[in-house]
C-alpha atoms as a PDB file:
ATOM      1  CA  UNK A   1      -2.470  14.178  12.449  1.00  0.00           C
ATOM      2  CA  UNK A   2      -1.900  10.650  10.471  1.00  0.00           C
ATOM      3  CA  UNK A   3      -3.853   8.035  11.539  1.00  0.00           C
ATOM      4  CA  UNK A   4      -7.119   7.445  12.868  1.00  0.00           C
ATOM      5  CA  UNK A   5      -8.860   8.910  16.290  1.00  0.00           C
ATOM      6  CA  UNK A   6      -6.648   5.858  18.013  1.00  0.00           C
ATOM      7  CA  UNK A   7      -3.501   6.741  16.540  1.00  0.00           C
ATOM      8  CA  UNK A   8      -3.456   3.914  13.843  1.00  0.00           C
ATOM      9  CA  UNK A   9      -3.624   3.433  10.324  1.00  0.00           C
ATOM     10  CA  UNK A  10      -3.671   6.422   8.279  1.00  0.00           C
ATOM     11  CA  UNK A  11      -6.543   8.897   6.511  1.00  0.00           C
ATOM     12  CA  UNK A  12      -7.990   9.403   3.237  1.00  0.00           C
ATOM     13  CA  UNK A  13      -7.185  13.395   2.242  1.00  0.00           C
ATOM     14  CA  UNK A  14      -8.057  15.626  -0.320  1.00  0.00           C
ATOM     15  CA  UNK A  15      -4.942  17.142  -1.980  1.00  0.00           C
ATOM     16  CA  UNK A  16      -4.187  19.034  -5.275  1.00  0.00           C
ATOM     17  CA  UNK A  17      -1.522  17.809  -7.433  1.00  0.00           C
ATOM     18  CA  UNK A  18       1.474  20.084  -7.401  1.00  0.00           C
ATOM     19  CA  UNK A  19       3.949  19.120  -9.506  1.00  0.00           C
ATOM     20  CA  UNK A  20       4.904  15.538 -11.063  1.00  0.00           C
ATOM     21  CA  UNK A  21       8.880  14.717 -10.309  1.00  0.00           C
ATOM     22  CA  UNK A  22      10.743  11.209 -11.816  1.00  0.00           C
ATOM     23  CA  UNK A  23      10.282  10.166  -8.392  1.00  0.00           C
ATOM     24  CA  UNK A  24       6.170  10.341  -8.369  1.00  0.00           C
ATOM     25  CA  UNK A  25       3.755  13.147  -7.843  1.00  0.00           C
ATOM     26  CA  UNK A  26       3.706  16.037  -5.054  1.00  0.00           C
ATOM     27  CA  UNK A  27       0.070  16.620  -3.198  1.00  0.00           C
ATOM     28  CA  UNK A  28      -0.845  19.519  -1.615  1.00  0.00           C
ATOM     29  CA  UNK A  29      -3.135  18.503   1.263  1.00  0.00           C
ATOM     30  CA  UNK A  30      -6.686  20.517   1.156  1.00  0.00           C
ATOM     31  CA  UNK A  31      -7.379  18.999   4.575  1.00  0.00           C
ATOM     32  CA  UNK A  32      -4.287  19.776   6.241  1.00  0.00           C
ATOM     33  CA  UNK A  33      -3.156  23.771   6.032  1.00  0.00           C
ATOM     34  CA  UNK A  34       0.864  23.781   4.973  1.00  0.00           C
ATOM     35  CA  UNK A  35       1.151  20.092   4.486  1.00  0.00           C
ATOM     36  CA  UNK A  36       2.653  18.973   1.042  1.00  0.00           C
ATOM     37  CA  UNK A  37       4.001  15.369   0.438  1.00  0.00           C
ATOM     38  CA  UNK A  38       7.001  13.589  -0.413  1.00  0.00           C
ATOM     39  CA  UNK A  39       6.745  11.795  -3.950  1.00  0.00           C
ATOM     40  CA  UNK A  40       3.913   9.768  -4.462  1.00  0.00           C
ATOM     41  CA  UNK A  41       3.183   7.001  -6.257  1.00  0.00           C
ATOM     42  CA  UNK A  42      -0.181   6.735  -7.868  1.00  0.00           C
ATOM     43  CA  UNK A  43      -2.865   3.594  -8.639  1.00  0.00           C
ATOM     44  CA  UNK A  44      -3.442   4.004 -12.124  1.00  0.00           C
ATOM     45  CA  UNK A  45      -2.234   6.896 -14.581  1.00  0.00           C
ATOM     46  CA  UNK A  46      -3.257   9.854 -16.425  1.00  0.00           C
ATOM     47  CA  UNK A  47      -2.798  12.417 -13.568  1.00  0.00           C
ATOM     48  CA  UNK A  48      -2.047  15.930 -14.502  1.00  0.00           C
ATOM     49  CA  UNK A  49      -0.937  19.038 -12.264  1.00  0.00           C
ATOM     50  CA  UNK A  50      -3.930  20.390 -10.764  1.00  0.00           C
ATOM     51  CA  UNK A  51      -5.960  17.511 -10.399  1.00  0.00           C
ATOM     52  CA  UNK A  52      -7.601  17.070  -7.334  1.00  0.00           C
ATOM     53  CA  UNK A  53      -6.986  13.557  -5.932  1.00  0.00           C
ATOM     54  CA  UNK A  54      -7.556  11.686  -2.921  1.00  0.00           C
ATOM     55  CA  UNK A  55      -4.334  10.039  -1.042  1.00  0.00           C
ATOM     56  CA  UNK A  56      -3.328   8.494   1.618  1.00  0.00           C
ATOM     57  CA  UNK A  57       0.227   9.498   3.524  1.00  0.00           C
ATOM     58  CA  UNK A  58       1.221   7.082   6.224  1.00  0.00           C
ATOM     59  CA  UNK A  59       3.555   8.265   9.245  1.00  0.00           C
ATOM     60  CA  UNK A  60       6.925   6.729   7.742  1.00  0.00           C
ATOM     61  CA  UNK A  61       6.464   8.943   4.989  1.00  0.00           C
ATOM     62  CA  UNK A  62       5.534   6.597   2.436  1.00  0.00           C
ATOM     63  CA  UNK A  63       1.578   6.420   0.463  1.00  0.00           C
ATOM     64  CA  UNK A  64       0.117   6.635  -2.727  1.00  0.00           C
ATOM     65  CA  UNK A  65      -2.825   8.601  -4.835  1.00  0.00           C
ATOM     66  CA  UNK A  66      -5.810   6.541  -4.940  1.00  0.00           C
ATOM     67  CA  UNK A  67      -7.925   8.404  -7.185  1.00  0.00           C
ATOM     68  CA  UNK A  68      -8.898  11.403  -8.987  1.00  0.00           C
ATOM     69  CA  UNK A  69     -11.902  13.402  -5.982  1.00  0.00           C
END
């Protein structure tokens, strides 16, 4: 579930880096079982496939990596 306990906003999650496309990187969610994102874009650079990062992934299906976990 997105969001908070109240259904807004949107959580932190721990994900793995993927793969890294022209369109931004693709996170496999460690919190969520099966759940792997659309392109993300990322604050800052230097991420690799593999790392483990936190994100955030917001119901319209946009977000961003925040940082490496």
């Amino acid at each position: 579930m997105n969001g908070n306990q109240n259904g807004n906003g949107a959580l932190v999650e721990r994900g793995t880096i993927r793969s890294i496309e022209s369109a931004g990187y693709i996170v496999a969610s460690l919190d969520r079982k099966e759940i792997i994102s659309p392109p993300l874009g990322a604050i800052g650079e230097g991420y690799a496939v593999g790392d483990m990062v936190l994100f955030v992934l917001f119901s319209d299906g946009t977000g961003k990596i925040i940082c490496k976990a």
